[in-house]
N, C-alpha and C. Protein backbone atom coordinates (compact mmCIF):
# COMPACT_ATOMS: atom_id res chain seq x y z
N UNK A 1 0.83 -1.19 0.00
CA UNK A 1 0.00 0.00 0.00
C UNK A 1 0.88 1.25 0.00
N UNK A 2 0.38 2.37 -0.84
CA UNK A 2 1.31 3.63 -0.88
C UNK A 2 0.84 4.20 0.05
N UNK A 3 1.94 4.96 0.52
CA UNK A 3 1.51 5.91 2.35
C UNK A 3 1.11 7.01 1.81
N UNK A 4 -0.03 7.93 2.35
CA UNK A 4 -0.95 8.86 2.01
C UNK A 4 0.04 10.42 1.96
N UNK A 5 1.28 10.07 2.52
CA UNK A 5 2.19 11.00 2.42
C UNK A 5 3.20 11.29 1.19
N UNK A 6 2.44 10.20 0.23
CA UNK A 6 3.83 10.37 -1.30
C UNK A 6 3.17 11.31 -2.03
N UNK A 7 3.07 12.39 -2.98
CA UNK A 7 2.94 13.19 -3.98
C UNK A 7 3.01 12.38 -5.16
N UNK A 8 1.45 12.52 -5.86
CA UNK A 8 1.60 12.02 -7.37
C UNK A 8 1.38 13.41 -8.16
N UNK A 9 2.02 13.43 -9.25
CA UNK A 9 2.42 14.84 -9.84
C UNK A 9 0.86 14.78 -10.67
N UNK A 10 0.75 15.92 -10.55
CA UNK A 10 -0.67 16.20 -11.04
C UNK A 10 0.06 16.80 -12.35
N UNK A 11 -1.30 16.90 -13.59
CA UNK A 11 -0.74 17.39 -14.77
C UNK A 11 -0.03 18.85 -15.28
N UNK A 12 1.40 18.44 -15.61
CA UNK A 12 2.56 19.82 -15.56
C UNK A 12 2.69 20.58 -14.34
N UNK A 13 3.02 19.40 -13.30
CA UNK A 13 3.20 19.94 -11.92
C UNK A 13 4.79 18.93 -12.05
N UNK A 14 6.03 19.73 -11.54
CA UNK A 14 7.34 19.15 -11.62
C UNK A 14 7.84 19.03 -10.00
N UNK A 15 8.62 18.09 -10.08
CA UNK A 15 9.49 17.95 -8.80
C UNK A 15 10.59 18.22 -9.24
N UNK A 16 11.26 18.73 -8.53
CA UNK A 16 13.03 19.47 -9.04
C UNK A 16 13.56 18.97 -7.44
N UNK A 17 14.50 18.34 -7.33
CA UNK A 17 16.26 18.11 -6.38
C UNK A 17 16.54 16.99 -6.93
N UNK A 18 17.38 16.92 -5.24
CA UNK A 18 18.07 15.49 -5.67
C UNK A 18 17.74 14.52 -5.44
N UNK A 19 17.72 13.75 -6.39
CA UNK A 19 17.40 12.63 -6.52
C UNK A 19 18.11 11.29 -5.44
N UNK A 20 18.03 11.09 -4.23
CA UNK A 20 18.29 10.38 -2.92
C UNK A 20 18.11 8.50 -2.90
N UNK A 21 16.64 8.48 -2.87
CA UNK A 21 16.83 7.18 -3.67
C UNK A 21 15.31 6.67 -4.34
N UNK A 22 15.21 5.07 -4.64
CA UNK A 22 14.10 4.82 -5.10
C UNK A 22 13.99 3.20 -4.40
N UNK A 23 12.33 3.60 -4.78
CA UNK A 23 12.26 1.87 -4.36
C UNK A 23 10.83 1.94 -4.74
N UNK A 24 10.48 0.31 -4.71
CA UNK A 24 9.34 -0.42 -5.82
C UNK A 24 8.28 -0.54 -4.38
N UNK A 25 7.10 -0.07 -4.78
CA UNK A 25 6.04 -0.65 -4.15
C UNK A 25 4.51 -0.88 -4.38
N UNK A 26 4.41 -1.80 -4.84
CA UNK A 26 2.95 -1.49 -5.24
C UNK A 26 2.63 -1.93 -6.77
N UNK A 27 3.78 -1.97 -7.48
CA UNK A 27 3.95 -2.09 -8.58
C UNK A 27 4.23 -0.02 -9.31
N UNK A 28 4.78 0.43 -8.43
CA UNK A 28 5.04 1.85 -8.82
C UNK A 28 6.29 2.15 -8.44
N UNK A 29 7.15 2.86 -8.73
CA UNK A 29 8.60 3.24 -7.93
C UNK A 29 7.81 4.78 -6.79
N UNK A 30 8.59 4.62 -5.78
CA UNK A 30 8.85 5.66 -4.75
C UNK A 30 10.08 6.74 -5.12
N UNK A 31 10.07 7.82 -5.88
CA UNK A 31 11.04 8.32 -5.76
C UNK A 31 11.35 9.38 -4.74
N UNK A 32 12.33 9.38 -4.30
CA UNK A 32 12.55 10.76 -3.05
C UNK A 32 13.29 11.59 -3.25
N UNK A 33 12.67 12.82 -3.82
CA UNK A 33 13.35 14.16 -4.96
C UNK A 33 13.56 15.04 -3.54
N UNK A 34 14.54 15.54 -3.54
CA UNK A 34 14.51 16.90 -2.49
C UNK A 34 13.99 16.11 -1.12
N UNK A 35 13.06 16.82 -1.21
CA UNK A 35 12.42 16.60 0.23
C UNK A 35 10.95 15.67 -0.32
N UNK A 36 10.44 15.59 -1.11
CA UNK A 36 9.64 15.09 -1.21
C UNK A 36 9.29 13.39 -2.02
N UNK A 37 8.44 12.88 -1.68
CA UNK A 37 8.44 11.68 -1.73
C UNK A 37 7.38 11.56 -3.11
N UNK A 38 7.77 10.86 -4.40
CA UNK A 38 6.65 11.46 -5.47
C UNK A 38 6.72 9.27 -6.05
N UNK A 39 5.10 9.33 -6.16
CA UNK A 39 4.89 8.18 -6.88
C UNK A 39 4.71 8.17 -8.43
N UNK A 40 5.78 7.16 -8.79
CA UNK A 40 6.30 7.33 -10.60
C UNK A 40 5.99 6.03 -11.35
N UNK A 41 5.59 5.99 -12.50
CA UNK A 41 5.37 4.66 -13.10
C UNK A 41 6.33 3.81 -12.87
N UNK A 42 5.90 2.08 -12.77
CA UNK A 42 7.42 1.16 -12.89
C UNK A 42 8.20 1.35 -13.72
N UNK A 43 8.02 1.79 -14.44
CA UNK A 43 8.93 1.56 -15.66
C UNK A 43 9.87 3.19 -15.90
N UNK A 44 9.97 3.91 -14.70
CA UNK A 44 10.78 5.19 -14.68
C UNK A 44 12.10 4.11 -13.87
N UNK A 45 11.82 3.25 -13.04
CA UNK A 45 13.00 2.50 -12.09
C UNK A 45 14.22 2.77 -12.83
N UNK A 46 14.42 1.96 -13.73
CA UNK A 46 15.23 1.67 -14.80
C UNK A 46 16.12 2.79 -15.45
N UNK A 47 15.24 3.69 -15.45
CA UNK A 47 15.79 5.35 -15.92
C UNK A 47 16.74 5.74 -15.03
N UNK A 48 15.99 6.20 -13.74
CA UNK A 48 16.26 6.50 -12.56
C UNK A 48 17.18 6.31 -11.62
N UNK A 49 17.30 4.70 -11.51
CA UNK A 49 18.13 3.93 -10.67
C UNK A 49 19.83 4.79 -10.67
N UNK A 50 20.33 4.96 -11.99
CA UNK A 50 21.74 5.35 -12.41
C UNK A 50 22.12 6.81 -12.35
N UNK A 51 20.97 7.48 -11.64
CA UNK A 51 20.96 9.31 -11.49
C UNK A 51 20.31 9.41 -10.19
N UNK A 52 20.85 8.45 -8.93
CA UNK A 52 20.61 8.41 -7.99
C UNK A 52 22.15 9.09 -7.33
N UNK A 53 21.78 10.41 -6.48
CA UNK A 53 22.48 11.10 -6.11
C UNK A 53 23.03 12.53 -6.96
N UNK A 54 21.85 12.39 -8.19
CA UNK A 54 21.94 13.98 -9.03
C UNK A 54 20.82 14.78 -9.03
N UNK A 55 21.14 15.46 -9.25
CA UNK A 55 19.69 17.01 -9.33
C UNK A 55 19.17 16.61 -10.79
N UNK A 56 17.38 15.92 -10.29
CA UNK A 56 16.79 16.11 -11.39
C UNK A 56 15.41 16.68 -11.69
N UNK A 57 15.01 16.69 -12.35
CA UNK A 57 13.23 17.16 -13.04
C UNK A 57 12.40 16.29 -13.33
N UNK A 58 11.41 16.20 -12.79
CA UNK A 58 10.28 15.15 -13.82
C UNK A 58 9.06 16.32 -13.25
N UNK A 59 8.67 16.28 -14.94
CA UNK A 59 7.56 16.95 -15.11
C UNK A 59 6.31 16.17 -15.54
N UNK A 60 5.63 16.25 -15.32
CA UNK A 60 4.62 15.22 -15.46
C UNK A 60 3.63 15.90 -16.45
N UNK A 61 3.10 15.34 -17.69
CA UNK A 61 2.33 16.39 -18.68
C UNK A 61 0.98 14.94 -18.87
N UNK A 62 -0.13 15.56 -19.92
CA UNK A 62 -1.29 14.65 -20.52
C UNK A 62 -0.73 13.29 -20.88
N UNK A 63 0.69 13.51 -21.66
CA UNK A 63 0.80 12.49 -22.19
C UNK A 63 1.75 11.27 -21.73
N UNK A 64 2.76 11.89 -20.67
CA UNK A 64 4.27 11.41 -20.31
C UNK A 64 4.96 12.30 -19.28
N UNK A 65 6.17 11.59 -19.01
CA UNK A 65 6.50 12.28 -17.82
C UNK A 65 8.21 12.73 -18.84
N UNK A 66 8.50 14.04 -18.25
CA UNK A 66 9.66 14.60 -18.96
C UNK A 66 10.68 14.39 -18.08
N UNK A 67 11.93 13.83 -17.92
CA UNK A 67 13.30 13.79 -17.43
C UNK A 67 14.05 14.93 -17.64
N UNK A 68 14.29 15.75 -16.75
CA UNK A 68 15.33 16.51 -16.81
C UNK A 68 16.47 16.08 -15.53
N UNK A 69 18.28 16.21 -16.52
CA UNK A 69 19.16 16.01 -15.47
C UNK A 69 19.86 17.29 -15.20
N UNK A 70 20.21 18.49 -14.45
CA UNK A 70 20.81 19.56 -14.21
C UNK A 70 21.98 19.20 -14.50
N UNK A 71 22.97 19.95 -14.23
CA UNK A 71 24.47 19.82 -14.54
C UNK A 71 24.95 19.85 -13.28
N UNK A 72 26.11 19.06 -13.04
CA UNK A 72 26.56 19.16 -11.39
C UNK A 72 27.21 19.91 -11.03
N UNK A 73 28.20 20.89 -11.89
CA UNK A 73 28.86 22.21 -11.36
C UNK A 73 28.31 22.82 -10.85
N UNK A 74 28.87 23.37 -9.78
CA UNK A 74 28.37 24.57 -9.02
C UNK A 74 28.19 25.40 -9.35
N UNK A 75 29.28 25.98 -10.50
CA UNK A 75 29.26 27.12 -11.04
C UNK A 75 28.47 27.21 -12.39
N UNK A 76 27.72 26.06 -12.57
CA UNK A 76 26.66 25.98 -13.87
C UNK A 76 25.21 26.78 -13.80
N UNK A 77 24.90 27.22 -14.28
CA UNK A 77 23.79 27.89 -14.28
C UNK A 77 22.54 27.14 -13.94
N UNK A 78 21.56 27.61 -12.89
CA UNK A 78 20.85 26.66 -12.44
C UNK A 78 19.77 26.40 -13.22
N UNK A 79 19.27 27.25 -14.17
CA UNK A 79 18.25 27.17 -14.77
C UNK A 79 18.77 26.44 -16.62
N UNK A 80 19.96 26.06 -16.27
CA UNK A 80 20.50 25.05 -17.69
C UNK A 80 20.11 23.81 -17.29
N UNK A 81 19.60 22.74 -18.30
CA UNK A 81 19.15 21.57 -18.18
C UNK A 81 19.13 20.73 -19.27
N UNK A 82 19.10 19.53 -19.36
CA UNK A 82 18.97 18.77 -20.45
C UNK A 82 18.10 18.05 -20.75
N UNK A 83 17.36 17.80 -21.63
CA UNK A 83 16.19 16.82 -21.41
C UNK A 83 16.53 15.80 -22.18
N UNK A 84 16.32 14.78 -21.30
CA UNK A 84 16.55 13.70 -21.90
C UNK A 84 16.56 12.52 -22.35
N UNK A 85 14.90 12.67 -22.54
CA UNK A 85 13.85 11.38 -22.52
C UNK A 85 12.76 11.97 -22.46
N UNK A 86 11.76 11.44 -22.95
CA UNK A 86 10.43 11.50 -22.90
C UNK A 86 9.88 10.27 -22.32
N UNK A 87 9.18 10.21 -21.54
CA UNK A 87 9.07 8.77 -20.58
C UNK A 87 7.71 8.16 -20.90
N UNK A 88 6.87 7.60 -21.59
CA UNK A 88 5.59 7.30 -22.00
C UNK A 88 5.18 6.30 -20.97
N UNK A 89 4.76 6.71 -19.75
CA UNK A 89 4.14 6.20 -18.68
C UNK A 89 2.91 7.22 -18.27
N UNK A 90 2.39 6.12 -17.48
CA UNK A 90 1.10 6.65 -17.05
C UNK A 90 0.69 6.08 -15.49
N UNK A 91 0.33 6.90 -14.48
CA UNK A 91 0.13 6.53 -13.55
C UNK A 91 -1.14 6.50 -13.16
């Protein structure tokens, strides 16, 4: 059962940090962005798993969820990003 405390991204609502860790429950991944705890299709795991411990984006739209990875310099501009995937899941 998912705890009434995870955030499912409502449509073009984004979570932005870092990405801390993940885990499977339910048949959904748990991801824990920043501070917050957001429920993501299974099939983001796989994406995800290998950008555990970077600053990222998922934006959640009608159709899919968007991946963004920031750049890890400090001195990089915070509002530079890459997108880099289009994720065709649905929760």
């Amino acid at each position: 059962m998912i705890d009434s405390r995870v955030c499912r991204l409502g449509f073009y609502e984004e979570s932005i940090g870092d990405l801390h860790n993940i885990m499977e429950a339910d048949g959904y991944i748990l991801a824990r962005i920043g501070p917050a705890v957001v429920v993501l299709p299974h099939e983001m795991g796989a994406e995800l798993k290998p950008l555990i411990g970077s600053r990222i984006g998922i934006l959640r739209t009608e159709q899919d969820y968007r991946l963004r990875i920031f750049p890890a310099s400090k001195t990089a501009n915070a509002s530079k990003s890459t997108l880099i995937n289009t994720l065709r899941c649905q929760v």
